[in-house]
N, C-alpha and C. Protein backbone atom coordinates (compact mmCIF):
# COMPACT_ATOMS: atom_id res chain seq x y z
N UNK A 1 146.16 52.67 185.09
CA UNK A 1 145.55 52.67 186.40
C UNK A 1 144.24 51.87 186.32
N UNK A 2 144.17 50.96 187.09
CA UNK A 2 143.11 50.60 186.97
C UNK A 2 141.90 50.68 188.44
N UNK A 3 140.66 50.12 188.50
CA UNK A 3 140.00 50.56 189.69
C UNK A 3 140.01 50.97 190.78
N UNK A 4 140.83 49.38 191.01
CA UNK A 4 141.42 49.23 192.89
C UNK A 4 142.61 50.57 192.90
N UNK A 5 143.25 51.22 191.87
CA UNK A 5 144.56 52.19 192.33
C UNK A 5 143.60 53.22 192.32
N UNK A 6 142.41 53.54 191.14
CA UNK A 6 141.92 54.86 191.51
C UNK A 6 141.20 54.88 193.00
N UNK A 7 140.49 53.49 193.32
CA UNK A 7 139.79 53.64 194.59
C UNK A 7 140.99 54.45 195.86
N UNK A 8 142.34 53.90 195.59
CA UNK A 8 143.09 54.35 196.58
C UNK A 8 143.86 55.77 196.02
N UNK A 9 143.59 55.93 195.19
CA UNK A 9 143.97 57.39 194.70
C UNK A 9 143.93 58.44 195.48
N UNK A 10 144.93 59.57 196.08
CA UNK A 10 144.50 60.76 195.96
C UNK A 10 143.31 61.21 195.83
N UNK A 11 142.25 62.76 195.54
CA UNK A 11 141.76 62.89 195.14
C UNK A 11 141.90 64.08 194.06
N UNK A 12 142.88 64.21 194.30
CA UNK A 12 143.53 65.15 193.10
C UNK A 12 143.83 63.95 191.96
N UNK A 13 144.51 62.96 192.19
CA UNK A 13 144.97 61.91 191.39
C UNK A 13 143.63 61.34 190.64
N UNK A 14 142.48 61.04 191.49
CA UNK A 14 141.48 60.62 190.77
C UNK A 14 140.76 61.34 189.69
N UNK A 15 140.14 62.19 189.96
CA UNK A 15 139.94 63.46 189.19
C UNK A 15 140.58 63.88 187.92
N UNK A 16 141.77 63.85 188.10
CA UNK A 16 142.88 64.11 186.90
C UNK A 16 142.99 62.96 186.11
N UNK A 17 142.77 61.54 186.73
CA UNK A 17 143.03 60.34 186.03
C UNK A 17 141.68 60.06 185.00
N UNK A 18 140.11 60.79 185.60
CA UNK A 18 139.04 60.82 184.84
C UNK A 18 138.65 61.94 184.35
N UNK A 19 139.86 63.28 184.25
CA UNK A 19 139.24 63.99 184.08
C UNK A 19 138.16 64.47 182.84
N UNK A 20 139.03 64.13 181.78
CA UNK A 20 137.91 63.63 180.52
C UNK A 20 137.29 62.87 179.86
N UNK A 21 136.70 61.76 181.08
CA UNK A 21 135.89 61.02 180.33
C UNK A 21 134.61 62.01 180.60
N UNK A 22 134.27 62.90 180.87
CA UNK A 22 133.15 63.77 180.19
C UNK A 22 133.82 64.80 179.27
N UNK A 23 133.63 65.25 178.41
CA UNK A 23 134.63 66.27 177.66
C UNK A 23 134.82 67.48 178.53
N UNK A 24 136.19 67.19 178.51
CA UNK A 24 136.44 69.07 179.08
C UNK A 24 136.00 69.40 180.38
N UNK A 25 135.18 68.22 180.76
CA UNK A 25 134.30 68.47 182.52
C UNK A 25 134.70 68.00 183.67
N UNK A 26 136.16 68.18 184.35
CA UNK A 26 136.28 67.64 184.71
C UNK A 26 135.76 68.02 186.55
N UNK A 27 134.70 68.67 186.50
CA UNK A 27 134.17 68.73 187.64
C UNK A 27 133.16 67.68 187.77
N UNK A 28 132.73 66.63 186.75
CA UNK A 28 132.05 65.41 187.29
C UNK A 28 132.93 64.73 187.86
N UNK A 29 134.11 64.12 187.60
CA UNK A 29 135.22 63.37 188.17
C UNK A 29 135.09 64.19 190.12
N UNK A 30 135.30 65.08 189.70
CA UNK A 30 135.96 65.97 191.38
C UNK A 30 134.58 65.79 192.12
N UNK A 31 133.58 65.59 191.47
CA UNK A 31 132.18 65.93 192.31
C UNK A 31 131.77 64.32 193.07
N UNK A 32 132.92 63.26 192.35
CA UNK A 32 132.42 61.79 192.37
C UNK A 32 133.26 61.35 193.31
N UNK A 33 134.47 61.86 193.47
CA UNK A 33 135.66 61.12 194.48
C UNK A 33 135.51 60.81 195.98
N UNK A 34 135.13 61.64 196.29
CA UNK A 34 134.39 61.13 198.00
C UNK A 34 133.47 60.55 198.24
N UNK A 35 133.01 59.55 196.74
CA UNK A 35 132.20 58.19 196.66
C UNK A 35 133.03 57.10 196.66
N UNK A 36 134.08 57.08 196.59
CA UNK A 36 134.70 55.87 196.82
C UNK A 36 134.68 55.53 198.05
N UNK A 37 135.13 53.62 198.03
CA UNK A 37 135.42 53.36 196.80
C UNK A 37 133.83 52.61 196.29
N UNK A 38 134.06 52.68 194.94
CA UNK A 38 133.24 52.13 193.73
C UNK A 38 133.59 50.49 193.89
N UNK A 39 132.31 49.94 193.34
CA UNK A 39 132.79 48.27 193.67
C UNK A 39 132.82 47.70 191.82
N UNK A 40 132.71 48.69 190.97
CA UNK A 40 132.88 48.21 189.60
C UNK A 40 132.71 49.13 188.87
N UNK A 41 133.42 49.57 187.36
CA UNK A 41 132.60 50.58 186.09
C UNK A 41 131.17 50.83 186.49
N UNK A 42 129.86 49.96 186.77
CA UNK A 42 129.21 50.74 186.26
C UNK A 42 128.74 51.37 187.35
N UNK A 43 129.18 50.90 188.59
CA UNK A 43 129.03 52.40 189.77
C UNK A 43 129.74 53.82 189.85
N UNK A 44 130.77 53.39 189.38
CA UNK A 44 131.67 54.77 188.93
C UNK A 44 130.72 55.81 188.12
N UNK A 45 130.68 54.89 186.74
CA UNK A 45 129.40 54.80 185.80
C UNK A 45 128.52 56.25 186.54
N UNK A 46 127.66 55.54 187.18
CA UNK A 46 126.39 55.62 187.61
C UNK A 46 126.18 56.62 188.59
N UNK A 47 127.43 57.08 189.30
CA UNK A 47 127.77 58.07 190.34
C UNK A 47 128.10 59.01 189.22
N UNK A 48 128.76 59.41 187.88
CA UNK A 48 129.22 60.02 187.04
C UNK A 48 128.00 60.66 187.23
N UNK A 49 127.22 60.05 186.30
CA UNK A 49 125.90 60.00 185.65
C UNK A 49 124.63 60.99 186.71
N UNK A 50 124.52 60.76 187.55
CA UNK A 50 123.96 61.16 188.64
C UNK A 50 124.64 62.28 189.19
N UNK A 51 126.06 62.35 189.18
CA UNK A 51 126.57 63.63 189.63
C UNK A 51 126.03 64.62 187.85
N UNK A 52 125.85 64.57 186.73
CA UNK A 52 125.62 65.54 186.21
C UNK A 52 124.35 65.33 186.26
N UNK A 53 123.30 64.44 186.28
CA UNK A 53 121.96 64.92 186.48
C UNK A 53 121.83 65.54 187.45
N UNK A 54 121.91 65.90 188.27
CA UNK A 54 122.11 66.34 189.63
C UNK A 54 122.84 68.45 189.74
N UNK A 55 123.53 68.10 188.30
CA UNK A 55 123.98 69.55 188.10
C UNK A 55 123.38 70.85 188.27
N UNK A 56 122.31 70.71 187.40
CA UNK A 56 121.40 71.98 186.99
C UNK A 56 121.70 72.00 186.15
N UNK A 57 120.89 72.79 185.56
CA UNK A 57 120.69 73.13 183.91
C UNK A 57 121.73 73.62 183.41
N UNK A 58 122.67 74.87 183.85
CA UNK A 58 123.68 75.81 183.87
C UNK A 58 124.56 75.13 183.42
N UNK A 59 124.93 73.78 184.19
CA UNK A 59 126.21 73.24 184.39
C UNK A 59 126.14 71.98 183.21
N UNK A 60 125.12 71.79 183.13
CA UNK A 60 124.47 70.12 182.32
C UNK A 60 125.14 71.04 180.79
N UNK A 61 124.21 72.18 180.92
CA UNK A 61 124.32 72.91 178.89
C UNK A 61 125.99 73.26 178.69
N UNK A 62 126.42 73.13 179.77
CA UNK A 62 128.05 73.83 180.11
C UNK A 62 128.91 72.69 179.34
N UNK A 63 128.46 71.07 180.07
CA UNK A 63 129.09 69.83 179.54
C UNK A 63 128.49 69.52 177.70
N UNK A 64 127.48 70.27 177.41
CA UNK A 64 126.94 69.68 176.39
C UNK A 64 127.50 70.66 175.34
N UNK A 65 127.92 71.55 175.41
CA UNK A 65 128.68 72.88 174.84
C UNK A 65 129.70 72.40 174.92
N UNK A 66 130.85 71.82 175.86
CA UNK A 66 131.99 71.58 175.74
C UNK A 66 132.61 70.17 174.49
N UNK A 67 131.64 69.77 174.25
CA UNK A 67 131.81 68.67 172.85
C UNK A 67 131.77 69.07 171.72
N UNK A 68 132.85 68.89 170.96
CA UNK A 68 133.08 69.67 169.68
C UNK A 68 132.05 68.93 168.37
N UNK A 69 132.07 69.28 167.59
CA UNK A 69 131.16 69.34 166.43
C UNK A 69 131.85 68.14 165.85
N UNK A 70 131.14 66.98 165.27
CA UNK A 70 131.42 65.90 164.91
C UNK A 70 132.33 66.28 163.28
N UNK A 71 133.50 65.96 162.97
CA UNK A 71 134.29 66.36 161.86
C UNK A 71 134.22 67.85 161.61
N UNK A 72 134.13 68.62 162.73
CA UNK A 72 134.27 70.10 162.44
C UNK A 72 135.45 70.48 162.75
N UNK A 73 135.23 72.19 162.82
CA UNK A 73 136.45 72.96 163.01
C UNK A 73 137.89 72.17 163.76
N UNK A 74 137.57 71.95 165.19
CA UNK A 74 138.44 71.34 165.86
C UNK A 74 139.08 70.72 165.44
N UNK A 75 138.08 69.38 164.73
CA UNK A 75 138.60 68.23 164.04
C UNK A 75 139.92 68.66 163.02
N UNK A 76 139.58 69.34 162.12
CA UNK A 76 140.30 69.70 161.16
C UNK A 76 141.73 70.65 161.75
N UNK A 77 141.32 71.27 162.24
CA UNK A 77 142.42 71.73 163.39
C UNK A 77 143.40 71.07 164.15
N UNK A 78 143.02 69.96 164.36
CA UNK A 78 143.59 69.07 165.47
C UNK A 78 143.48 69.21 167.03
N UNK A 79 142.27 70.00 167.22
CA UNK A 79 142.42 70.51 168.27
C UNK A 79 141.23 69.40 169.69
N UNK A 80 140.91 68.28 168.88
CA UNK A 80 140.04 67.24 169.67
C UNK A 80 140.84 67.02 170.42
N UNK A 81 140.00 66.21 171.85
CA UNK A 81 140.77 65.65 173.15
C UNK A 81 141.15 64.41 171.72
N UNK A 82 142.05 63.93 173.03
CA UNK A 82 142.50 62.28 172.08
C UNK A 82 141.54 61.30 172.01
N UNK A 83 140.28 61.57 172.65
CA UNK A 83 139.34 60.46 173.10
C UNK A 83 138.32 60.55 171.72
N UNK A 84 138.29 61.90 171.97
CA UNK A 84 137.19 62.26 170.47
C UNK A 84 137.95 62.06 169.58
N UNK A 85 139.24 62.66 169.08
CA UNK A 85 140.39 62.16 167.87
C UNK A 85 139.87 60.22 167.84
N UNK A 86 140.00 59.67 168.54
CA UNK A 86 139.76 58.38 168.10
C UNK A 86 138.45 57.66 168.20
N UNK A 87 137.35 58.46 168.49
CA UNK A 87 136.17 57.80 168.10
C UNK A 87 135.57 58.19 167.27
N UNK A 88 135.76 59.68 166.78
CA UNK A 88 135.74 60.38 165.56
C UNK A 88 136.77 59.11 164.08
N UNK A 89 137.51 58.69 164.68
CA UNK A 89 138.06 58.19 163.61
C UNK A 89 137.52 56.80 163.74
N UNK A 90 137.86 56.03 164.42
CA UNK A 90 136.68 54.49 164.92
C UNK A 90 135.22 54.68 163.82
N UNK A 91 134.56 55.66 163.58
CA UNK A 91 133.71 56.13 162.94
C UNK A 91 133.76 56.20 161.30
N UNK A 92 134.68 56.70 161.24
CA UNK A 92 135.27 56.56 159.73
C UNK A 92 135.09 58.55 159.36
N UNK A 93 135.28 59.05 160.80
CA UNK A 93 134.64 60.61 159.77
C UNK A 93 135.65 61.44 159.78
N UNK A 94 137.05 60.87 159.81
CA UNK A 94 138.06 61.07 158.92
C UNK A 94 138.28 60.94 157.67
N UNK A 95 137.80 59.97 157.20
CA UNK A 95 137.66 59.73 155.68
C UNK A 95 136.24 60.31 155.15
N UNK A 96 135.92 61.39 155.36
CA UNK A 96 134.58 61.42 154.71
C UNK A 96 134.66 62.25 153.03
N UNK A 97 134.11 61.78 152.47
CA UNK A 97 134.19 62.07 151.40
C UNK A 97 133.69 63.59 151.36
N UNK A 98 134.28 64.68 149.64
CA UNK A 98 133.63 65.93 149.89
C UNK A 98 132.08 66.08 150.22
N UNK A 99 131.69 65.19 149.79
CA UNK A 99 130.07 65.54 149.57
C UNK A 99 129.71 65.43 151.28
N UNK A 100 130.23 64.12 151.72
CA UNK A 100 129.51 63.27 153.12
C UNK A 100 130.24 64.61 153.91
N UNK A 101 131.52 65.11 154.18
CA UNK A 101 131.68 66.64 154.58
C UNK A 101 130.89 67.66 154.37
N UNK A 102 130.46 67.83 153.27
CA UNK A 102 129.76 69.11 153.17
C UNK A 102 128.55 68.99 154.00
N UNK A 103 127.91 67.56 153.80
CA UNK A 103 127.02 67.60 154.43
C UNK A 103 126.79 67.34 155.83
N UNK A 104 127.86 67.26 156.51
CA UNK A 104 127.83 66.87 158.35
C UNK A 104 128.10 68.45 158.57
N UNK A 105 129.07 69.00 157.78
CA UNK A 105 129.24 70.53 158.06
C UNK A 105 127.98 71.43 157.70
N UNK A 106 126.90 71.04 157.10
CA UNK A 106 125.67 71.75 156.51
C UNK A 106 124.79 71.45 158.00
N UNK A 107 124.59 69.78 158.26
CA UNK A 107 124.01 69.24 159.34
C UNK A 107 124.45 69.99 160.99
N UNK A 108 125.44 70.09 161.13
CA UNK A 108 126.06 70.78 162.00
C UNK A 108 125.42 72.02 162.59
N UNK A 109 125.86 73.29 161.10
CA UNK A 109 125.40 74.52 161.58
C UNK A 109 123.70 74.78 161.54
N UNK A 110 123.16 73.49 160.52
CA UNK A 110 121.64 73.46 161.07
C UNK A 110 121.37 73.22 162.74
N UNK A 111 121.93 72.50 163.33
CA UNK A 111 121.98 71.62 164.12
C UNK A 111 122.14 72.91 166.10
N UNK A 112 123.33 73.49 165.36
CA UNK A 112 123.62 73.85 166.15
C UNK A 112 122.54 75.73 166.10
N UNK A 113 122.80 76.00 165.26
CA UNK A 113 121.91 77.45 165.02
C UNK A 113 120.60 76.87 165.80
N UNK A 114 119.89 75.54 165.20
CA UNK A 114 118.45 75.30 165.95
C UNK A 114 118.31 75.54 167.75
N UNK A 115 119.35 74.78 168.00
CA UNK A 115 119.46 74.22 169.83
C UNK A 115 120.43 75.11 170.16
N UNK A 116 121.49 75.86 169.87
CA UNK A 116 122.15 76.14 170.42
C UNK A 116 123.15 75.52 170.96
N UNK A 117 123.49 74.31 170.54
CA UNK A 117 124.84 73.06 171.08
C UNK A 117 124.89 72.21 169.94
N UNK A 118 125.78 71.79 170.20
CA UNK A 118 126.54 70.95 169.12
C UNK A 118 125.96 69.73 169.28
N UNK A 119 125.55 68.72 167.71
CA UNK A 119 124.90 67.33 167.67
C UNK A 119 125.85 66.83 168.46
N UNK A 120 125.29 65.81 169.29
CA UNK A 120 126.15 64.83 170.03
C UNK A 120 125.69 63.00 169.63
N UNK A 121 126.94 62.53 169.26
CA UNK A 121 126.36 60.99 169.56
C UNK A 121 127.12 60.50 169.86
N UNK A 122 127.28 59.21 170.50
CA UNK A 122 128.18 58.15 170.65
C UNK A 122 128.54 57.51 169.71
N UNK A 123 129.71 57.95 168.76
CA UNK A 123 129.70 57.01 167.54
C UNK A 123 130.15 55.59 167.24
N UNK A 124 130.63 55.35 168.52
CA UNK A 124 130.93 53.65 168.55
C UNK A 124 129.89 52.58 168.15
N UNK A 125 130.45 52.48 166.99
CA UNK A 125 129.14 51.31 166.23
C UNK A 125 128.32 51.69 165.18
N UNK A 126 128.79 53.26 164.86
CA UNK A 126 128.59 53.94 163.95
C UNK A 126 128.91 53.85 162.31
N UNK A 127 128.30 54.04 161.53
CA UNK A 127 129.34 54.53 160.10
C UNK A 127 128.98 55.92 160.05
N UNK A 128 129.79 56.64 159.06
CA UNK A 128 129.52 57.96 158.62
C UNK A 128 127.98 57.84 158.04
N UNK A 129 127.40 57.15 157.45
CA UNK A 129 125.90 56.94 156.61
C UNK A 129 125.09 56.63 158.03
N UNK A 130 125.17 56.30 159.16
CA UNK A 130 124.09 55.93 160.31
C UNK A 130 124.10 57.38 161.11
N UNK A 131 125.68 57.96 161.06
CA UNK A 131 125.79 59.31 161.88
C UNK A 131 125.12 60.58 161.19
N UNK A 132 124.72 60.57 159.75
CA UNK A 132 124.36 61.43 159.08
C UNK A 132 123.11 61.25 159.10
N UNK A 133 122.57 60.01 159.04
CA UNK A 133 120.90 59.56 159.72
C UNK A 133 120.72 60.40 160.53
N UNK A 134 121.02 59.93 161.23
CA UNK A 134 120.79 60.12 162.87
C UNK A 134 120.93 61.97 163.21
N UNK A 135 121.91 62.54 162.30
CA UNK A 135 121.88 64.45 162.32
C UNK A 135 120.79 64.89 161.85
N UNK A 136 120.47 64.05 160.89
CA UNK A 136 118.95 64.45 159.66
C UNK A 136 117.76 64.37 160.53
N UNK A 137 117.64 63.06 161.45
CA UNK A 137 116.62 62.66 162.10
C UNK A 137 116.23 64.14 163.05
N UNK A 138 117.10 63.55 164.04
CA UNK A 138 117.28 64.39 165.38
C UNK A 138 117.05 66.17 165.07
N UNK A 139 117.44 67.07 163.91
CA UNK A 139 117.33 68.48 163.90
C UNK A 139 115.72 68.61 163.73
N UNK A 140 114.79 67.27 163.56
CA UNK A 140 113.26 67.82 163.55
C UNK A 140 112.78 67.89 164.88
N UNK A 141 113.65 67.24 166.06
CA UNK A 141 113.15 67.24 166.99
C UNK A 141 113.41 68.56 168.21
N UNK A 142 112.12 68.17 169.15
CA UNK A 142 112.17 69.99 169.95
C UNK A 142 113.63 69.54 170.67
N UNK A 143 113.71 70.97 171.21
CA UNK A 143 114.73 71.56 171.94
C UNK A 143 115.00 70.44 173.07
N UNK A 144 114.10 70.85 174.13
CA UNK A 144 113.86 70.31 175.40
C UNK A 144 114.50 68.35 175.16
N UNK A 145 114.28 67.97 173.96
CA UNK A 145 114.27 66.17 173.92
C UNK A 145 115.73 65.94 173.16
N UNK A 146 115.81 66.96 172.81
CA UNK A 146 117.59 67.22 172.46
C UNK A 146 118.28 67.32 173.45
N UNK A 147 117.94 67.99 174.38
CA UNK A 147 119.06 68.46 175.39
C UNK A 147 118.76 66.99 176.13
N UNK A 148 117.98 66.17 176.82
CA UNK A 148 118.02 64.58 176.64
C UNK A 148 118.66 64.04 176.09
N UNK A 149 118.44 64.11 174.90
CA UNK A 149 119.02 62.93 174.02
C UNK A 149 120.70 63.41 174.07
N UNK A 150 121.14 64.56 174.23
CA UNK A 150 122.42 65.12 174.15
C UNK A 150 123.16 64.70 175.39
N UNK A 151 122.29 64.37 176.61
CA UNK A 151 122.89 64.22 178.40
C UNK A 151 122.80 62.29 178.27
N UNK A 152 122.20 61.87 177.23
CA UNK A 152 122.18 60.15 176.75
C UNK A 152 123.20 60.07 175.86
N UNK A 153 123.25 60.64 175.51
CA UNK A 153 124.42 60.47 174.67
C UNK A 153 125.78 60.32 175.12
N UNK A 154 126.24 61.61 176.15
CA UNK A 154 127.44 61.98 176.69
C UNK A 154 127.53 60.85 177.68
N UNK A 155 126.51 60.40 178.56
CA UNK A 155 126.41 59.58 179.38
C UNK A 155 126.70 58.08 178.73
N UNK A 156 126.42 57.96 177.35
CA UNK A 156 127.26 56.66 176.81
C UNK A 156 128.66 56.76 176.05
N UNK A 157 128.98 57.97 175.76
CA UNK A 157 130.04 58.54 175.33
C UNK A 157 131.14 58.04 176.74
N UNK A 158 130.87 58.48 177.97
CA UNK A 158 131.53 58.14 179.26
C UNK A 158 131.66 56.95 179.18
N UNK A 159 130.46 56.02 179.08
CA UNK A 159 130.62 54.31 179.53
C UNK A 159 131.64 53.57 178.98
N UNK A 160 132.02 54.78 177.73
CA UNK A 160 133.14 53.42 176.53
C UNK A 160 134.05 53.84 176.90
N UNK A 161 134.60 55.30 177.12
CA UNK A 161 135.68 55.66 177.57
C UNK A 161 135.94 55.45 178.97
N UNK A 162 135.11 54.84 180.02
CA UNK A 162 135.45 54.62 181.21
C UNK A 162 136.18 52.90 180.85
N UNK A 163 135.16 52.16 180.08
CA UNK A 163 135.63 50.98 179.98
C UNK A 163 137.26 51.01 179.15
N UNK A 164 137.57 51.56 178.53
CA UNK A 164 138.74 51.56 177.40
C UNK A 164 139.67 51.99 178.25
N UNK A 165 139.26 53.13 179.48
CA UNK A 165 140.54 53.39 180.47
C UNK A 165 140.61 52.37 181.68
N UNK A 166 139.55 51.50 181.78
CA UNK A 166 139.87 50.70 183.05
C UNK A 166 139.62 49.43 182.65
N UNK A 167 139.43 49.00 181.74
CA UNK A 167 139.37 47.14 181.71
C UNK A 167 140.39 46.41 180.92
C-alpha cells in the first residue's frame, strides 16, 4: 500500500495498515486518520509525532513501555513485532557475543530498574559496540531527559519504518 491508497483508505484500513509503526500503539495511527489526506511521509510523519506529543504523560510512558528490551527476553523468545525482529537484527544484536550479551542484559536491567522503561534507540546505523555506548552513556542521565530522549527515539524509530512501508 502505498500513500495515495492509504489517503483513500477506510479508516479502519488505515490504522491497521500503520498500526505498528509505533510499537504496539496503535492508537497513534487511529488518532491521525481524519488528517488525511497527507501530501507526503513526513506529514504523516509529523501528524504521528504530534498526535503522541499531544498524548499526556499516561499515554506517551504507555508507548515507551510497550518497546521491548533491545536483545532481551522477547528477543530470545521470539516474541518481537517483525519490525523490531529486523532492526534488532540490521544491528547485528543477534549475533552478540556471550560477553556483548551479558552485557546489554546487565545494561538493560540497570537501565530499566533506574527509569522504569526500557532503553530505547533507533538502531539503524548502529553496531552492537555504538548501541552499548550509547546504554552506558544514557543510564547517567536524569529521568525526565530520558523519557525525551526515549519519545526521540521512537519518533525516529517511526520515520524508518514509515519509509520501509511506503517508498
Amino acid at each position: 500500500m502505498n500513500l495515495d491508497e492509504l489517503n483513500c483508505a477506510s479508516t479502519d484500513a488505515f490504522a491497521a495498515r500503520l498500526a505498528d509503526i509505533f510499537e504496539h500503539s496503535p492508537w497513534v495511527a487511529q488518532r491521525v486518520a481524519a488528517h488525511r489526506p497527507f501530501a507526503d511521509i513526513g506529514a504523516l510523519h509529523a501528524a504521528m509525532c504530534a498526535a503522541v506529543a499531544g498524548a499526556g504523560a499516561d499515554l506517551q510512558m504507555a508507548l515507551i513501555r510497550a518497546h521491548p528490551q533491545l536483545a532481551g527476553k522477547a528477543a530470545i523468545r521470539g516474541e518481537l513485532t517483525e519490525s523490531s525482529q529486523q532492526e534488532q537484527r540490521g544491528a547485528g544484536l543477534d549475533q552478540c557475543s556471550p560477553e556483548e550479551f551479558a552485557e546489554i542484559t546487565r545494561l538493560n536491567a540497570d537501565y530499566e530498574a533506574r527509569f522504569g522503561f526500557p532503553f530505547i534507540i533507533a538502531v539503524k546505523g548502529h553496531t552492537r559496540d555504538s548501541i552499548i555506548a550509547n546504554m552506558r552513556a544514557r543510564i547517567a542521565h536524569g529521568r525526565d531527559a530520558e523519557i525525551v530522549e526515549a519519545l526521540t527515539q521512537i519518533e525516529r524509530i517511526a520515520r524508518f519504518r514509515l519509509d520501509a512501508l511506503l517508498s
